[in-house]
C-alpha atoms as a PDB file:
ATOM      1  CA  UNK A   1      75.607 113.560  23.482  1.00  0.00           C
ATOM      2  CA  UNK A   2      77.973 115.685  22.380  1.00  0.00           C
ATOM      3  CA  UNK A   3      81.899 114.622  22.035  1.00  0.00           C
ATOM      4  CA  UNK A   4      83.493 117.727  23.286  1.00  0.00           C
ATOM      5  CA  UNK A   5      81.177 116.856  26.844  1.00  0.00           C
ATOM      6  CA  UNK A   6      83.869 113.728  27.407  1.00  0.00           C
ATOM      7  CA  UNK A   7      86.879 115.163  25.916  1.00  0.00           C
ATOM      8  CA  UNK A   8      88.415 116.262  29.556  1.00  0.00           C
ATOM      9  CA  UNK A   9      87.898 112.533  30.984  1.00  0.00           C
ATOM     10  CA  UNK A  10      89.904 110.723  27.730  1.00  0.00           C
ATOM     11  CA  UNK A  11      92.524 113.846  28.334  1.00  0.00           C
ATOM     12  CA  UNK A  12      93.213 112.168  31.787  1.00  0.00           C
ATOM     13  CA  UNK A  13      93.780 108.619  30.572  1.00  0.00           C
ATOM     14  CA  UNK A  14      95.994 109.700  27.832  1.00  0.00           C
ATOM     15  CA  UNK A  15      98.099 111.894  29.861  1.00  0.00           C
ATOM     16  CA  UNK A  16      99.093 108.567  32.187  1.00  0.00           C
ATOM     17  CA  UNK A  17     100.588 106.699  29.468  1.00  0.00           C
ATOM     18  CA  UNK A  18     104.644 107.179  29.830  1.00  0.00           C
ATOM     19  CA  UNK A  19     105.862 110.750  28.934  1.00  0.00           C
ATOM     20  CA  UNK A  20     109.024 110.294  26.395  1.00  0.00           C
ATOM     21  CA  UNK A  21     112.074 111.018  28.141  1.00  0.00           C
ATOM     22  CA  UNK A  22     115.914 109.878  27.514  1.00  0.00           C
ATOM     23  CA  UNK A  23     117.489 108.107  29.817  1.00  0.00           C
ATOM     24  CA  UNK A  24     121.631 108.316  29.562  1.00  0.00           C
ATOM     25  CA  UNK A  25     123.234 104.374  29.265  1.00  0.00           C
ATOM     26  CA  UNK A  26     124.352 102.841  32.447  1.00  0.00           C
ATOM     27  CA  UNK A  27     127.391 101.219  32.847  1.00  0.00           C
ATOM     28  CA  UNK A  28     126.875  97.620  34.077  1.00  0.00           C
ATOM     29  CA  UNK A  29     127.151  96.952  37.507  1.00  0.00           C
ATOM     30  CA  UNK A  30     130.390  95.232  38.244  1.00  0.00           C
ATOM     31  CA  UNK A  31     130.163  91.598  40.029  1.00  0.00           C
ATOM     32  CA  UNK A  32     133.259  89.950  41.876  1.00  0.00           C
ATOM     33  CA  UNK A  33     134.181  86.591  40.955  1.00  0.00           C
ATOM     34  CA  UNK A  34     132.727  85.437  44.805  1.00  0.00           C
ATOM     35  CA  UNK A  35     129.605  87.132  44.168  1.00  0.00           C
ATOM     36  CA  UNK A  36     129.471  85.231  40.966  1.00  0.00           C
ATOM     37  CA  UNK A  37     130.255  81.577  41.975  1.00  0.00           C
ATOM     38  CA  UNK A  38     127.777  82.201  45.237  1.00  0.00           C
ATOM     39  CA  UNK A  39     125.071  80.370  45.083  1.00  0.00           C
ATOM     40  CA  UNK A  40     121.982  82.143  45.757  1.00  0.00           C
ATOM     41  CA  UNK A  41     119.852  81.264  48.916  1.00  0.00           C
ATOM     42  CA  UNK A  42     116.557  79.214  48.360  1.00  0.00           C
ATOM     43  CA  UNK A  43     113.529  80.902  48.023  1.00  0.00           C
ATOM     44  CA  UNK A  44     109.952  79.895  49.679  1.00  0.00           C
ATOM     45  CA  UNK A  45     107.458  78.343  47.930  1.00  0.00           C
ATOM     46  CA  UNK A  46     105.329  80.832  46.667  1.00  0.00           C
ATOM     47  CA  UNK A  47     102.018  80.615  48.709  1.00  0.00           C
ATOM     48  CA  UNK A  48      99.072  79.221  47.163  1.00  0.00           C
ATOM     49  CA  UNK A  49      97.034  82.223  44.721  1.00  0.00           C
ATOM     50  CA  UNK A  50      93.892  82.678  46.324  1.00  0.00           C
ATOM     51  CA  UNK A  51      90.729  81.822  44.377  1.00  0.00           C
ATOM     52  CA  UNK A  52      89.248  84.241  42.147  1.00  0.00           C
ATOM     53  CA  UNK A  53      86.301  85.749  43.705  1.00  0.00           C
ATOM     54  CA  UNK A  54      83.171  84.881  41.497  1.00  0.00           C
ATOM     55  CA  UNK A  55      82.218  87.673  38.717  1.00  0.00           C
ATOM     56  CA  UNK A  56      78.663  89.379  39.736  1.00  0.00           C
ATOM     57  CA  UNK A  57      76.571  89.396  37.294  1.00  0.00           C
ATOM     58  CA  UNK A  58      76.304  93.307  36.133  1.00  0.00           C
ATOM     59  CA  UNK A  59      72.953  95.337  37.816  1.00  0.00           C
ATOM     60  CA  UNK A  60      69.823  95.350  35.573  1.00  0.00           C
ATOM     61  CA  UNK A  61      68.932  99.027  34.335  1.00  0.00           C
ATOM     62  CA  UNK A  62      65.952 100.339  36.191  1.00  0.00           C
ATOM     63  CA  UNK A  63      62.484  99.970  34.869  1.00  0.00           C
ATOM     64  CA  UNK A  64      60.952 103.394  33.699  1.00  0.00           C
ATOM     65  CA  UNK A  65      64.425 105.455  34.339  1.00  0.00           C
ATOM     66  CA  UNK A  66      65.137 108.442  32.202  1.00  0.00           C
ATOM     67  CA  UNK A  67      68.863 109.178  33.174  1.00  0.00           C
ATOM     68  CA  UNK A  68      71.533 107.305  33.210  1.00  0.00           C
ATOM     69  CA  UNK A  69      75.875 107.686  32.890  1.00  0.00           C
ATOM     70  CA  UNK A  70      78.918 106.418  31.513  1.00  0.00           C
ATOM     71  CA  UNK A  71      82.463 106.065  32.487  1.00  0.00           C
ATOM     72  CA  UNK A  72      84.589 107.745  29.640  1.00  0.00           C
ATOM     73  CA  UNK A  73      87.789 106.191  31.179  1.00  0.00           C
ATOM     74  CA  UNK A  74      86.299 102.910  31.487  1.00  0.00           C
ATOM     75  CA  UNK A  75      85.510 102.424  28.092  1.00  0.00           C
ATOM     76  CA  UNK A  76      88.657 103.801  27.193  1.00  0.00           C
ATOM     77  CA  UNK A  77      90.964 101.377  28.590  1.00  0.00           C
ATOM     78  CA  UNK A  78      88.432  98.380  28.385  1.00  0.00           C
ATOM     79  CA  UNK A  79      87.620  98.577  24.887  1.00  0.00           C
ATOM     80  CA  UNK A  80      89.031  97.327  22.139  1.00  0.00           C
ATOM     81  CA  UNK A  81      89.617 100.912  19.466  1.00  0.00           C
ATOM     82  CA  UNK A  82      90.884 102.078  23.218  1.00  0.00           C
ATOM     83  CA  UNK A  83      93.277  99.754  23.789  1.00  0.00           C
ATOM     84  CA  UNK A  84      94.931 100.040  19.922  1.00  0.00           C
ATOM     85  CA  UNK A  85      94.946 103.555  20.686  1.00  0.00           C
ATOM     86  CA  UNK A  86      96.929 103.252  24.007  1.00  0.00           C
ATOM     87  CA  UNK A  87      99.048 100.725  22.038  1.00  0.00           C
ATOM     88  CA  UNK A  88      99.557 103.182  18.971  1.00  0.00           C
ATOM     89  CA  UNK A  89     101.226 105.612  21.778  1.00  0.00           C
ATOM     90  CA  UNK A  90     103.318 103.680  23.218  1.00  0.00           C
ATOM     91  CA  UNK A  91     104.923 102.230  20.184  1.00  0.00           C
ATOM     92  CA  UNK A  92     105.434 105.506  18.974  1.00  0.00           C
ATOM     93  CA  UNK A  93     107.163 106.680  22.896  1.00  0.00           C
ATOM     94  CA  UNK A  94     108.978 103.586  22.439  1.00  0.00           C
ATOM     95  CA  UNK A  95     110.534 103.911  19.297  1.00  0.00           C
ATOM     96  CA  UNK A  96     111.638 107.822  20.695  1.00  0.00           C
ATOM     97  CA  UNK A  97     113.367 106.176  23.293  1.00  0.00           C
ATOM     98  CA  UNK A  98     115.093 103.895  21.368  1.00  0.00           C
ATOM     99  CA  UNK A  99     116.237 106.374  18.981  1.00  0.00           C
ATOM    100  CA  UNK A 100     117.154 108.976  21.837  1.00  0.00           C
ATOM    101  CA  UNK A 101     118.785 106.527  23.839  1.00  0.00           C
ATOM    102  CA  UNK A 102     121.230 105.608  20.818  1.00  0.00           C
ATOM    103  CA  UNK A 103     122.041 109.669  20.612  1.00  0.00           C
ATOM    104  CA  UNK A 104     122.490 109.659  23.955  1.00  0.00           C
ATOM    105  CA  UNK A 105     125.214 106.451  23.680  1.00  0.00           C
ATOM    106  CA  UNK A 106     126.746 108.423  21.082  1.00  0.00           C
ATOM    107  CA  UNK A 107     127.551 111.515  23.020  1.00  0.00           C
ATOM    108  CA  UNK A 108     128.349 110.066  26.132  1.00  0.00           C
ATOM    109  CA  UNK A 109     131.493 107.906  23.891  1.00  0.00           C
ATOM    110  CA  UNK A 110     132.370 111.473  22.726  1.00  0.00           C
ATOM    111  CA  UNK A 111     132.617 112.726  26.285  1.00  0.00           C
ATOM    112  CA  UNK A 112     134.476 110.238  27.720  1.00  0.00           C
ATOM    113  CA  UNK A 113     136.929 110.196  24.717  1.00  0.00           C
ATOM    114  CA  UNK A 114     137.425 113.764  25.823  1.00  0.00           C
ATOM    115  CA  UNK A 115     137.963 112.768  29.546  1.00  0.00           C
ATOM    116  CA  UNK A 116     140.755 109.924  28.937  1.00  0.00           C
ATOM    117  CA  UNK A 117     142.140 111.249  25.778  1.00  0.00           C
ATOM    118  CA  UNK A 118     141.549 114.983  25.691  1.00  0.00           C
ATOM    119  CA  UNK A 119     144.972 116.066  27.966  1.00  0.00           C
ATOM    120  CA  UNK A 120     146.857 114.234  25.301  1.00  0.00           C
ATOM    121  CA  UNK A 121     145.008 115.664  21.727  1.00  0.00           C
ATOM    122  CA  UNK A 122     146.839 118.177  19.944  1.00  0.00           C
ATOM    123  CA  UNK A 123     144.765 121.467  19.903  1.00  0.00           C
ATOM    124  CA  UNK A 124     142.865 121.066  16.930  1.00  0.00           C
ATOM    125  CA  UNK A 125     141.294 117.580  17.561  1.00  0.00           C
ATOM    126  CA  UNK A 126     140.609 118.553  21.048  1.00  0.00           C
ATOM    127  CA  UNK A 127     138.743 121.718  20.208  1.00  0.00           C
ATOM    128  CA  UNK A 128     136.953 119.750  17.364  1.00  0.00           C
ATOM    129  CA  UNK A 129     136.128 116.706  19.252  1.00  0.00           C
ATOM    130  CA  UNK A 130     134.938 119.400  21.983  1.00  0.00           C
ATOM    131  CA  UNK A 131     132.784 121.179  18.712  1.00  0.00           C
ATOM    132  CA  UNK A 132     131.340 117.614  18.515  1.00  0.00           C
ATOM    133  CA  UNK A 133     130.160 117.680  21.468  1.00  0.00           C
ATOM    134  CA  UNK A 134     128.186 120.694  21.661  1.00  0.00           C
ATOM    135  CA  UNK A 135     126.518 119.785  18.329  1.00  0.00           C
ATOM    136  CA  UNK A 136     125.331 116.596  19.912  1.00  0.00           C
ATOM    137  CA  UNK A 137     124.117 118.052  22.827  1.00  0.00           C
ATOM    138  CA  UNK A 138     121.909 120.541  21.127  1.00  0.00           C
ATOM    139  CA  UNK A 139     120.722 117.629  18.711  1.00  0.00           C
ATOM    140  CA  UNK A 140     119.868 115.798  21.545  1.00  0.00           C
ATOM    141  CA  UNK A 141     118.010 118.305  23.386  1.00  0.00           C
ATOM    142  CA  UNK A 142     115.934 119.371  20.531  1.00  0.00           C
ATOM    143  CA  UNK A 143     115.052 115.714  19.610  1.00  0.00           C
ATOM    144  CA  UNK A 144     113.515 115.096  22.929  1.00  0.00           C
ATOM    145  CA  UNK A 145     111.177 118.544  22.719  1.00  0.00           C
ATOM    146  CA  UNK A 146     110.697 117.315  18.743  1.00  0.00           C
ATOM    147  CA  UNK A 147     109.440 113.668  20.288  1.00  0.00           C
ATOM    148  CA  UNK A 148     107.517 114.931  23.469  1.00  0.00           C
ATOM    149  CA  UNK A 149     105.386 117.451  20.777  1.00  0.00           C
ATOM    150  CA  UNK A 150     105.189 114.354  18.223  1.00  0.00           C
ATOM    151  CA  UNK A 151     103.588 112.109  21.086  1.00  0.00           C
ATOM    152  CA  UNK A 152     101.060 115.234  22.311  1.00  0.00           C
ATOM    153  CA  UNK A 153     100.033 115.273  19.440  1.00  0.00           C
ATOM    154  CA  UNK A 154      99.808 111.792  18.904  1.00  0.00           C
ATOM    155  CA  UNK A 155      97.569 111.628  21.844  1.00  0.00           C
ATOM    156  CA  UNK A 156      95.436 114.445  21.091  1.00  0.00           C
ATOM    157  CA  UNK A 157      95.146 112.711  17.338  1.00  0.00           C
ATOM    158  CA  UNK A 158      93.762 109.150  18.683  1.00  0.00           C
ATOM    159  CA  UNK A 159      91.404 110.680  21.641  1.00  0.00           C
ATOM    160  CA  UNK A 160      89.831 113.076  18.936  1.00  0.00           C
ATOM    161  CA  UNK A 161      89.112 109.307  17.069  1.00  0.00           C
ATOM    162  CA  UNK A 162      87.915 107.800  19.730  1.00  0.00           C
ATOM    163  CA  UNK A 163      85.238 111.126  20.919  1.00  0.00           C
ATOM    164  CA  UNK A 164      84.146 110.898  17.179  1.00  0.00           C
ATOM    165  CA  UNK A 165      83.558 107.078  17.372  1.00  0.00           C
ATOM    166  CA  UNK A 166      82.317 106.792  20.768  1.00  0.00           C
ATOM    167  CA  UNK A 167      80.206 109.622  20.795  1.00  0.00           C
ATOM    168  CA  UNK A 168      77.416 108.041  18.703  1.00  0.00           C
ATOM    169  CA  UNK A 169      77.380 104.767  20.222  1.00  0.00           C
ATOM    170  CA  UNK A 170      76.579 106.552  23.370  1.00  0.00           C
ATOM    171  CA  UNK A 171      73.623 108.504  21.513  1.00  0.00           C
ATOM    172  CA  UNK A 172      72.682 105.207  20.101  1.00  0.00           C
ATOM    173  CA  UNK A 173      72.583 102.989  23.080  1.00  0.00           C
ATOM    174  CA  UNK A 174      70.686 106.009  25.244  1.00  0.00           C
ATOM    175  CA  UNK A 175      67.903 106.471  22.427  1.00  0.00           C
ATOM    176  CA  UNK A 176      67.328 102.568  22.722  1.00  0.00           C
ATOM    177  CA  UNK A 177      67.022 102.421  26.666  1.00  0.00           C
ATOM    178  CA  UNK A 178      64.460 105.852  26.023  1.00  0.00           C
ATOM    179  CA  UNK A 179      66.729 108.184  28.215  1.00  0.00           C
ATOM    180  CA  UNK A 180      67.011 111.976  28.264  1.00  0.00           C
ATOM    181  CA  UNK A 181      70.187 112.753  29.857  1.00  0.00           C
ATOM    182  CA  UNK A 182      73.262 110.549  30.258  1.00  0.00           C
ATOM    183  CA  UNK A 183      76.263 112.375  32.519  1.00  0.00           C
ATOM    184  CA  UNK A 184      79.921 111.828  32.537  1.00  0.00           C
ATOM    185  CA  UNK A 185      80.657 109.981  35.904  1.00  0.00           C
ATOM    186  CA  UNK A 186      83.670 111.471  35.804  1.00  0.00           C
ATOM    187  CA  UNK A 187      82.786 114.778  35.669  1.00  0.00           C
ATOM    188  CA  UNK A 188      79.325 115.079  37.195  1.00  0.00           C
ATOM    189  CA  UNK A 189      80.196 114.676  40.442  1.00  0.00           C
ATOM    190  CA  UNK A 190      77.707 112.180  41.363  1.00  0.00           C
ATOM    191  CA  UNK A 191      77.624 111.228  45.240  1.00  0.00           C
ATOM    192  CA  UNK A 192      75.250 108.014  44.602  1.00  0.00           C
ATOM    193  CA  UNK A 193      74.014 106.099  42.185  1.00  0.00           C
ATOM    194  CA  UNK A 194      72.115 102.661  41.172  1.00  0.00           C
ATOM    195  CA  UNK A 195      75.018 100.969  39.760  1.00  0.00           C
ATOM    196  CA  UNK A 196      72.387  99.409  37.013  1.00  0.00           C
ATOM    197  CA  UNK A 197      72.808 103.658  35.405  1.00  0.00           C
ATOM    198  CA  UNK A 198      75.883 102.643  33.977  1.00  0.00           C
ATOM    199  CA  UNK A 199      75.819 102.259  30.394  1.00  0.00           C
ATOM    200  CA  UNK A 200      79.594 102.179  30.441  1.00  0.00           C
ATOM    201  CA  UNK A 201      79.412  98.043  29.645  1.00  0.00           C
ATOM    202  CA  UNK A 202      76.679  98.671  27.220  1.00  0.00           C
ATOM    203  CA  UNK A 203      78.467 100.957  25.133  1.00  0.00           C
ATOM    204  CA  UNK A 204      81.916  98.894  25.458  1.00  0.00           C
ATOM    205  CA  UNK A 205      80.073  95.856  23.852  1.00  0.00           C
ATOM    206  CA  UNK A 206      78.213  97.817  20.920  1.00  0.00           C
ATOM    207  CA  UNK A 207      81.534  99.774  20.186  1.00  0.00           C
ATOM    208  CA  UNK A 208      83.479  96.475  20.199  1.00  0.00           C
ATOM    209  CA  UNK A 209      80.708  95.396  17.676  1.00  0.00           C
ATOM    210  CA  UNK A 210      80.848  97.844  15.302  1.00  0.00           C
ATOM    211  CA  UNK A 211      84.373  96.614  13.650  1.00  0.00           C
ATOM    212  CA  UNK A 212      87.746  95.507  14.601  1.00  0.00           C
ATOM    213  CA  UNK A 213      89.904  97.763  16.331  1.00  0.00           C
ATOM    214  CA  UNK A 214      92.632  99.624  13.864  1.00  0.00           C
ATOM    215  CA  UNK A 215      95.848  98.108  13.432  1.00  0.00           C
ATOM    216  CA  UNK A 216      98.205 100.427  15.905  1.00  0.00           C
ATOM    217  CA  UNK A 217     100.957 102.349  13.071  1.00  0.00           C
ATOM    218  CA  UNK A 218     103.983 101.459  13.698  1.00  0.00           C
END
């Protein structure tokens, strides 16, 4: 099976993880001293949690079959090189955030030092205060389209690892099972199917085998 055949279906998991974006501070939300020394109503009991339904045990793979599929996504997000990969993302978004967030702090004390203080600045300060500014604002703006490119290609960096590890496993476990075609279920568009065709667990377990998952890069 070739990689490029389940490249589309990894594109779709990576493109849910968070998008980088900066978020201005918010002030805190004022409380009155009543709303502080209120105490707060009781809350219910929560009810009971309901007993976890029983885990079936997975569909045996048909005698004699010669096709099977696979769930790209699934093994994505259930494995364990998928999960470090998700992880390796969102450190990365995280850390944007963080930093954008503290630029964004930074020019929003400049602009209201300009609001309370500005009337009474002689020109000079005013207009370089006001300079400031701008600068900050075109810092800011091309930091986030610097960190949104850095995490694309970020993303397209781990699925590219994880087609090029995945993709023999899937070879692997088909050859043993003596199949001649195994589709993408995400992409096939089947309309039924003998849940035992799903070599999605199969290939989660042997890719989990091979060797622990890479430790995400800070």
């Amino acid at each position: 099976m070739r990689g490029f055949a389940i490249a589309a279906s990894l594109a779709v998991v990576m493109s849910a993880a968070p998008v980088f974006a900066q978020t201005p501070p918010q002030p805190p939300a004022s409380t009155s001293p009543a709303q502080a020394t209120q105490p707060k109503p009781a809350q219910p009991a929560p009810a009971p949690a309901a007993p976890a339904a029983a885990a079936q045990p997975p569909a045996p793979f048909p005698l004699g079959a010669k096709v099977a599929f696979i769930n790209p996504q699934r093994i994505f997000q259930e494995s364990a090189e998928g999960k470090a990969a998700v992880t390796r993302v969102n450190a990365v978004i995280q850390r944007k955030q963080t930093e954008g967030a503290e630029k964004q702090k930074q020019l929003a004390a400049n602009q209201q030092k300009l609001q309370t203080s500005g009337a009474v600045m002689n020109e000079a300060a005013r207009g370089q205060l006001e300079k400031e500014i701008e600068k900050q604002q075109v810092e800011a703006q091309r930091f986030q389209q610097d960190a949104q490119a850095e995490i694309n290609e970020l993303q397209q960096e781990v699925q590219n690892e994880f087609i090029k590890k995945v993709s023999p496993i899937i070879e692997q476990v088909a050859k043993e099972k003596g199949l001649q075609l195994v589709f993408d279920a995400n992409n096939a568009g089947l309309a039924w199917w003998d849940a035992g065709l799903d070599l999605s667990a199969d290939v989660i377990k042997k890719l989990d085998s091979t060797k622990p998952a890479a430790t995400p890069k800070p």
